[in-house]
PDB file of N, CA and C in Angstrom:
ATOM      1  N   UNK A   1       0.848  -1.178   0.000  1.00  0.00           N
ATOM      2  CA  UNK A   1       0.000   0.000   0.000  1.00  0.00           C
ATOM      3  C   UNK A   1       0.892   1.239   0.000  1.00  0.00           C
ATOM      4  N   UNK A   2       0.547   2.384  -0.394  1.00  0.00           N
ATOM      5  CA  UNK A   2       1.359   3.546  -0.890  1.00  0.00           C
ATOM      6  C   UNK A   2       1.029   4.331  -0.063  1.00  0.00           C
ATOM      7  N   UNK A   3       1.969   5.510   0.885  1.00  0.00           N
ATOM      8  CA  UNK A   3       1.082   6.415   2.074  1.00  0.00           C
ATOM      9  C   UNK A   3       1.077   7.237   0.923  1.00  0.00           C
ATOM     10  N   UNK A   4      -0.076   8.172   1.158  1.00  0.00           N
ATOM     11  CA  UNK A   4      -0.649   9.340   0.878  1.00  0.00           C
ATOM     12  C   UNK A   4       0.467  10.178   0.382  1.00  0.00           C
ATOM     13  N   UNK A   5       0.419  11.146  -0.409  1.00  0.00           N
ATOM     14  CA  UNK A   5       1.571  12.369  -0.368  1.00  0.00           C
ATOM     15  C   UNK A   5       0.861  13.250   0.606  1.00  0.00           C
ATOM     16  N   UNK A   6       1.925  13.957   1.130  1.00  0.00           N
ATOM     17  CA  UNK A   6       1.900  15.260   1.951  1.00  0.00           C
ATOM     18  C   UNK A   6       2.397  16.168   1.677  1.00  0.00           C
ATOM     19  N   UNK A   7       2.001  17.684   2.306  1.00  0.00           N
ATOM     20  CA  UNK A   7       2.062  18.838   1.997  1.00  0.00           C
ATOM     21  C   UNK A   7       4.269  18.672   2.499  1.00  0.00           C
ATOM     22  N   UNK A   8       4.373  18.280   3.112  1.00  0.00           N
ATOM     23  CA  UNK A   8       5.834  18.482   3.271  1.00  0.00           C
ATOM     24  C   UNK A   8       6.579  17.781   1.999  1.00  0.00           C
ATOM     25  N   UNK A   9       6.037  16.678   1.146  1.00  0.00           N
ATOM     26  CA  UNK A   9       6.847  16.101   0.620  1.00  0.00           C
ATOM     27  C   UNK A   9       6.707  16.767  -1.111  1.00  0.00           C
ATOM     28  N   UNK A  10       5.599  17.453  -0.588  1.00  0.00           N
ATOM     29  CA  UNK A  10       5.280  18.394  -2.289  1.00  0.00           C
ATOM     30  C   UNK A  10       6.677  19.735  -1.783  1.00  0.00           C
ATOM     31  N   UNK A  11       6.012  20.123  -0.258  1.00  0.00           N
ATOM     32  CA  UNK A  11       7.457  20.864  -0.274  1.00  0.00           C
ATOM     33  C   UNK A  11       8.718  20.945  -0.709  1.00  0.00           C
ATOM     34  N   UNK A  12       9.147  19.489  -0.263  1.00  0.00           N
ATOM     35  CA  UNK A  12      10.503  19.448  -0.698  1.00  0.00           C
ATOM     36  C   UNK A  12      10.952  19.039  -1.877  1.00  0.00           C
ATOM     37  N   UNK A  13       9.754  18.733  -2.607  1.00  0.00           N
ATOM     38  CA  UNK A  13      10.265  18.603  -3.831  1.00  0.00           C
ATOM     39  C   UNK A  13      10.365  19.319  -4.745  1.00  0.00           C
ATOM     40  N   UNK A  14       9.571  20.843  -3.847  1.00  0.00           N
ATOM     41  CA  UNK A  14       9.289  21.941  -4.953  1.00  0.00           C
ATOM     42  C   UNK A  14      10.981  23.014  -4.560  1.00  0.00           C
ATOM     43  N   UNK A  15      11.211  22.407  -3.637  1.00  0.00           N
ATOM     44  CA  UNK A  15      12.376  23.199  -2.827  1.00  0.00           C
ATOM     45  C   UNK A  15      13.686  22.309  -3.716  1.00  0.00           C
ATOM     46  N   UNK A  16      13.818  21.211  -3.577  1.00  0.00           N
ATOM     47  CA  UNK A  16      14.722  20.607  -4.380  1.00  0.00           C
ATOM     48  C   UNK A  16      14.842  20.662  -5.974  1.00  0.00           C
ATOM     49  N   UNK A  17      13.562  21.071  -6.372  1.00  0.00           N
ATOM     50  CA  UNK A  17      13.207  21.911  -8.507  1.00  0.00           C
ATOM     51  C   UNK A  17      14.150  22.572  -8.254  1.00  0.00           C
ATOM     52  N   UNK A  18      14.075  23.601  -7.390  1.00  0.00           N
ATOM     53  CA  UNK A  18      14.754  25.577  -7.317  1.00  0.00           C
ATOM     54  C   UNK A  18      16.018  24.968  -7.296  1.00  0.00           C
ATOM     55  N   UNK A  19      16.623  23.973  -5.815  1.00  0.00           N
ATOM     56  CA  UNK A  19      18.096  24.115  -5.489  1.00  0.00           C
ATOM     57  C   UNK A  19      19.085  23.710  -6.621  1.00  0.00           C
ATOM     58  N   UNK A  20      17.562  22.596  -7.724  1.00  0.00           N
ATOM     59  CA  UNK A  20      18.789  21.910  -8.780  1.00  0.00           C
ATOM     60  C   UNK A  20      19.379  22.733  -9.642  1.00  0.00           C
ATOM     61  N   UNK A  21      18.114  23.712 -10.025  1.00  0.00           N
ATOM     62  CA  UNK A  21      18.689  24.910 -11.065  1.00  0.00           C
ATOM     63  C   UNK A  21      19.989  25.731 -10.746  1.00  0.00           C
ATOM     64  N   UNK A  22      19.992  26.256  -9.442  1.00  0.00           N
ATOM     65  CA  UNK A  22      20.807  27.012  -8.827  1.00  0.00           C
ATOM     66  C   UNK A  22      22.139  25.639  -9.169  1.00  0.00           C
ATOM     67  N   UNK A  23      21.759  24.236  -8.587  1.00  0.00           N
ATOM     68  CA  UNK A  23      22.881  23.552  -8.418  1.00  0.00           C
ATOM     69  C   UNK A  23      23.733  23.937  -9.990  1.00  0.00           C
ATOM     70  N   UNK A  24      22.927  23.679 -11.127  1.00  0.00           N
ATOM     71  CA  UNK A  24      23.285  23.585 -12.482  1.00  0.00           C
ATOM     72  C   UNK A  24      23.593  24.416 -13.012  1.00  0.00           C
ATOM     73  N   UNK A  25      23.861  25.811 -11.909  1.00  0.00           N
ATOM     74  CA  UNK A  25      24.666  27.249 -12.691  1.00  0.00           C
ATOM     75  C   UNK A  25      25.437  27.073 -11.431  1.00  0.00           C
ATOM     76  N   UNK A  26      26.369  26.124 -11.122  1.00  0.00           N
ATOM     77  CA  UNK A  26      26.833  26.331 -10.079  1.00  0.00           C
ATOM     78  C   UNK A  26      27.079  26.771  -8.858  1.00  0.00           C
ATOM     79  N   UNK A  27      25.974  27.591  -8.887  1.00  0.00           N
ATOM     80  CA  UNK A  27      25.893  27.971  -7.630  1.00  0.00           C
ATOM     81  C   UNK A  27      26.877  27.990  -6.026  1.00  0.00           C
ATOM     82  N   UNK A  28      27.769  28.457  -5.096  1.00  0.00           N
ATOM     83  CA  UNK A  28      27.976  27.892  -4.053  1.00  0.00           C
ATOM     84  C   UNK A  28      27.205  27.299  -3.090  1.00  0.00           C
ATOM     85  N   UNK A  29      27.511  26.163  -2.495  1.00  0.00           N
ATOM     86  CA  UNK A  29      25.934  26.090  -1.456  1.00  0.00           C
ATOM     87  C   UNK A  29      25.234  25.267  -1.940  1.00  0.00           C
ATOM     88  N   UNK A  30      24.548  25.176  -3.127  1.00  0.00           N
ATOM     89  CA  UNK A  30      23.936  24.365  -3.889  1.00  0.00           C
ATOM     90  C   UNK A  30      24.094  23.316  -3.688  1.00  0.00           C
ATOM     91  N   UNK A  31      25.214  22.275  -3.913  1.00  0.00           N
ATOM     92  CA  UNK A  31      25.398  20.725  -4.020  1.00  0.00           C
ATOM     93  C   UNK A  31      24.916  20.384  -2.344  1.00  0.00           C
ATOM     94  N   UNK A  32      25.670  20.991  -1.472  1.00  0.00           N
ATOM     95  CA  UNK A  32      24.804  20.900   0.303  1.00  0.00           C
ATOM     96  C   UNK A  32      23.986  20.621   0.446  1.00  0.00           C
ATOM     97  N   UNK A  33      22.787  22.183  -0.012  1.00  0.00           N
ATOM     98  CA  UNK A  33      21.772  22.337   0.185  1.00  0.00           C
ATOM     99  C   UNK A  33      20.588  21.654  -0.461  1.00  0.00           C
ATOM    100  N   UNK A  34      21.501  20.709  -1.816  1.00  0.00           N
ATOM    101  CA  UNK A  34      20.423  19.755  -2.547  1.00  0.00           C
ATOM    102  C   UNK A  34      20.888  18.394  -1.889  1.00  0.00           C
ATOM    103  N   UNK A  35      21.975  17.542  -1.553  1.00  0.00           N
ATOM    104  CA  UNK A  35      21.929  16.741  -0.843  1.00  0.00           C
ATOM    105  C   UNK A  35      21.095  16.973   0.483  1.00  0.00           C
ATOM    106  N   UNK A  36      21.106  17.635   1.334  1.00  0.00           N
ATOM    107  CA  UNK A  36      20.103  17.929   2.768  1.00  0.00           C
ATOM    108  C   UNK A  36      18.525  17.806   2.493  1.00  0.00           C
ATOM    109  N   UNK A  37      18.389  18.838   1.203  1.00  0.00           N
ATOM    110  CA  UNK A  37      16.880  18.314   1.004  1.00  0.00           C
ATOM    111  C   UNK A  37      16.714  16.812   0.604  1.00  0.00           C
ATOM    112  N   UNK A  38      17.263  15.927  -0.503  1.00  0.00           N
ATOM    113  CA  UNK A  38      17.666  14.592  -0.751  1.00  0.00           C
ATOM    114  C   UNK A  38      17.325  14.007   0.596  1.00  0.00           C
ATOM    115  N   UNK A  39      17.942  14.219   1.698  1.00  0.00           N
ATOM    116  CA  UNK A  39      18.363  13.009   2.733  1.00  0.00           C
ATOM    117  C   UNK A  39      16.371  13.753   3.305  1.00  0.00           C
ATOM    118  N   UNK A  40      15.423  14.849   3.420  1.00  0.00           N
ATOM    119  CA  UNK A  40      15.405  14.965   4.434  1.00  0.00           C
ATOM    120  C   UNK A  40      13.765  14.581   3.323  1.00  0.00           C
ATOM    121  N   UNK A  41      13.983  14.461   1.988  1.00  0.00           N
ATOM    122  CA  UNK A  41      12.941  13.831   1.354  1.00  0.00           C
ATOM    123  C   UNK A  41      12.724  12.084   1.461  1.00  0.00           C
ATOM    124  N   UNK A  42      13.829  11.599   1.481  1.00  0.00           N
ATOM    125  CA  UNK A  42      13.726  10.198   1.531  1.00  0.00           C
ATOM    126  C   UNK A  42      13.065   9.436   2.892  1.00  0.00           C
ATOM    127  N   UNK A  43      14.007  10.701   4.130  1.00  0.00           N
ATOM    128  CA  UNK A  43      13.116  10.632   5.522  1.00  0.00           C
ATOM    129  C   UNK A  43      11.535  10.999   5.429  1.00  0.00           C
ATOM    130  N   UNK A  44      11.429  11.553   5.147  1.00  0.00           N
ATOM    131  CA  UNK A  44       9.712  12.310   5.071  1.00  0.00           C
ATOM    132  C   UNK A  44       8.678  10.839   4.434  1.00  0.00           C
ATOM    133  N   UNK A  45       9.419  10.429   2.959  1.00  0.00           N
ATOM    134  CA  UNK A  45       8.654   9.375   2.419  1.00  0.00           C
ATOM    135  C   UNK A  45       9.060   8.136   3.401  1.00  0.00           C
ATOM    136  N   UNK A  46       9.960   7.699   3.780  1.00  0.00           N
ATOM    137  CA  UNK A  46       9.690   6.361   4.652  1.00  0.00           C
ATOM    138  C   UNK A  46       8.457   6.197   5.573  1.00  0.00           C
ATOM    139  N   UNK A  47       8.726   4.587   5.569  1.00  0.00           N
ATOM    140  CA  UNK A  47       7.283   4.120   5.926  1.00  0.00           C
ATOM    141  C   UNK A  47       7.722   3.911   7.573  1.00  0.00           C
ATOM    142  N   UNK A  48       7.288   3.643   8.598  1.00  0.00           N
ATOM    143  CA  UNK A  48       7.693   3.369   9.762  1.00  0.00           C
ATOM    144  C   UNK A  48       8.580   2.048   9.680  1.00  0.00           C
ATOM    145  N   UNK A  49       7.863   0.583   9.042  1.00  0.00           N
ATOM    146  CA  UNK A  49       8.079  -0.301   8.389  1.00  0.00           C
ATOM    147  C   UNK A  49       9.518  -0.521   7.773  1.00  0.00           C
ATOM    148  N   UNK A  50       9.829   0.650   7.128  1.00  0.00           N
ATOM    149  CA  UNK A  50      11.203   0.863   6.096  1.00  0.00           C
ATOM    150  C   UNK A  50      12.269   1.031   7.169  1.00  0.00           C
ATOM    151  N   UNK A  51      11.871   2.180   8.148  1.00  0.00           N
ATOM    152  CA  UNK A  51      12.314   2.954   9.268  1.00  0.00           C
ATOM    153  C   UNK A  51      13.292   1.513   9.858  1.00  0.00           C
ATOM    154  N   UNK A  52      12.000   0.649  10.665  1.00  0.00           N
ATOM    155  CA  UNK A  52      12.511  -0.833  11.612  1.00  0.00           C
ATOM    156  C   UNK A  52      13.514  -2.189  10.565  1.00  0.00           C
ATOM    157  N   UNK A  53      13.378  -1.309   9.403  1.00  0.00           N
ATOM    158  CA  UNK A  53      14.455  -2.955   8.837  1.00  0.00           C
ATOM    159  C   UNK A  53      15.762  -2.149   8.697  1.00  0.00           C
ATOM    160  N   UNK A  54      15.370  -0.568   8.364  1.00  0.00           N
ATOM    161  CA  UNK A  54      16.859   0.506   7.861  1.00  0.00           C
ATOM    162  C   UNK A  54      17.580  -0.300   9.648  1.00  0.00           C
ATOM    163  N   UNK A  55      17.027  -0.029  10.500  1.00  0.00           N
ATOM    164  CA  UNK A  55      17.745   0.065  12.124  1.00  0.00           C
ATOM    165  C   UNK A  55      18.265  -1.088  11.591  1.00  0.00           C
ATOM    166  N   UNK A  56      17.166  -2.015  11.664  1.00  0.00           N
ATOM    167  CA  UNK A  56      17.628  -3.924  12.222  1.00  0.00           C
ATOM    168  C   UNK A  56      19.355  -3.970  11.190  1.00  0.00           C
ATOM    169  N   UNK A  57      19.063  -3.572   9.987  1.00  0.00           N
ATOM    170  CA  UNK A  57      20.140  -3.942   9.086  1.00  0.00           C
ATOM    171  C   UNK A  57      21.730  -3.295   9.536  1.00  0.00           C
ATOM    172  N   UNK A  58      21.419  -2.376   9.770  1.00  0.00           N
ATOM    173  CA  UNK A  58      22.183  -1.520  10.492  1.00  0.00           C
ATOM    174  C   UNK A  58      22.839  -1.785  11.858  1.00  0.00           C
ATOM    175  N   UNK A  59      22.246  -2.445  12.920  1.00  0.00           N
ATOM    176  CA  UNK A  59      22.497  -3.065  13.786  1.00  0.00           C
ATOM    177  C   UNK A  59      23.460  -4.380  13.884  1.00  0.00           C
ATOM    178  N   UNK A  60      22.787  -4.953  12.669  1.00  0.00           N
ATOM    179  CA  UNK A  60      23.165  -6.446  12.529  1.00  0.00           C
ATOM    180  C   UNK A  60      24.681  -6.474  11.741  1.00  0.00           C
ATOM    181  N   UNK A  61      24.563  -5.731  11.024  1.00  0.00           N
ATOM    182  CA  UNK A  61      25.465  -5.059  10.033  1.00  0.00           C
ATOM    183  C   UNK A  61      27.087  -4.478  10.839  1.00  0.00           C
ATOM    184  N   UNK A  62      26.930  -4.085  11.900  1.00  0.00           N
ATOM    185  CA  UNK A  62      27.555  -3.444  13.114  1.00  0.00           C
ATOM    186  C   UNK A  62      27.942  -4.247  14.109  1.00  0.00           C
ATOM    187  N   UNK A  63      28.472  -5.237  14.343  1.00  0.00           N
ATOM    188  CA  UNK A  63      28.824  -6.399  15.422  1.00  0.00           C
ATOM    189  C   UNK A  63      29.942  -5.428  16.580  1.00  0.00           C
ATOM    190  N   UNK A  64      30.471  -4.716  15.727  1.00  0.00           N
ATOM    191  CA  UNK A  64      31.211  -3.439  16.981  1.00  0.00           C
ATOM    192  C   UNK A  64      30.222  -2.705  18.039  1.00  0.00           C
ATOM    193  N   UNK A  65      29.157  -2.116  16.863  1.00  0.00           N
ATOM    194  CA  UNK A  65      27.925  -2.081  17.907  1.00  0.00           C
ATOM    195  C   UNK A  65      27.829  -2.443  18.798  1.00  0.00           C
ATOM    196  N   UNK A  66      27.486  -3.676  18.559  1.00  0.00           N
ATOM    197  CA  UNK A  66      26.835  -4.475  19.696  1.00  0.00           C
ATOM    198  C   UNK A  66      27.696  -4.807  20.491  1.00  0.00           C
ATOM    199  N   UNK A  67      29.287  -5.281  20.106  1.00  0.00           N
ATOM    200  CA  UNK A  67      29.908  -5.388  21.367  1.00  0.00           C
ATOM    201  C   UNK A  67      30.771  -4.233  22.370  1.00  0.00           C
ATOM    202  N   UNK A  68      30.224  -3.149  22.169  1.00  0.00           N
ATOM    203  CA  UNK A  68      30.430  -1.513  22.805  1.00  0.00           C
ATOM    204  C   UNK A  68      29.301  -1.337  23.712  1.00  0.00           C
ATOM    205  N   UNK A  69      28.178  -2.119  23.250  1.00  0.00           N
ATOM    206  CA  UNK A  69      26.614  -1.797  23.987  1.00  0.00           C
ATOM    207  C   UNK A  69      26.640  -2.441  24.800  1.00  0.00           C
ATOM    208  N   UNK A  70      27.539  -4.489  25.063  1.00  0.00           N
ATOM    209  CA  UNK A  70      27.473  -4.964  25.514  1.00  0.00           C
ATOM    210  C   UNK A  70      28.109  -4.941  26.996  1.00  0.00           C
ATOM    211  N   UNK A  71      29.638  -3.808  26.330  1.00  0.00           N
ATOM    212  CA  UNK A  71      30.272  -3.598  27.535  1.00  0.00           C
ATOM    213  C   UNK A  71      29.794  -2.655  28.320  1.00  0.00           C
ATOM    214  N   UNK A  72      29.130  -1.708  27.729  1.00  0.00           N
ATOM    215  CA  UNK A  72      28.713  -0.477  28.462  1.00  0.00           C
ATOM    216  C   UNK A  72      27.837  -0.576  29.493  1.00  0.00           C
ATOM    217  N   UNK A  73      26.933  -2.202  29.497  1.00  0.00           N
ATOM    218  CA  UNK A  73      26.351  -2.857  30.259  1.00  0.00           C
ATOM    219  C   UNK A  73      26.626  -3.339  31.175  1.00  0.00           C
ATOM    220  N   UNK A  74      27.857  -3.612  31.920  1.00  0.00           N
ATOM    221  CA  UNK A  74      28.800  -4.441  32.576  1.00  0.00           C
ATOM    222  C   UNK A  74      29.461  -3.812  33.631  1.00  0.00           C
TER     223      UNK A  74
END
């Protein structure tokens, strides 16, 4: 099932149109300020769902993690 669009994610995509143009006359600032919107669009569209496997993989992925968490326990 597909969530809904939202008024934030029309935002940032209308915010990320502007930054590319600017990016594509080089602009300073630009490449930043279009990666930040990038990271903060992909957050906005995740599902909660997406959210709990990004962690789990990440976790599992990390065995230093876990054995820093383990000591910190001790």
């Amino acid at each position: 099932m597909d969530a809904p669009p939202n008024s934030r994610v029309s935002n940032l995509l209308e915010d990320i149109s502007d930054v590319g143009k600017s990016y594509s006359q080089n602009e300073p600032g630009a490449r930043e300020k279009l990666l930040s919107l990038a990271y903060s669009l992909a957050a906005a569209m995740e599902l909660l769902s997406e959210t709990i496997q990004r962690i789990s993989w990440a976790e599992v992925s990390c065995p230093r993690a876990w054995s820093r968490a383990e000591n910190s326990l001790t």
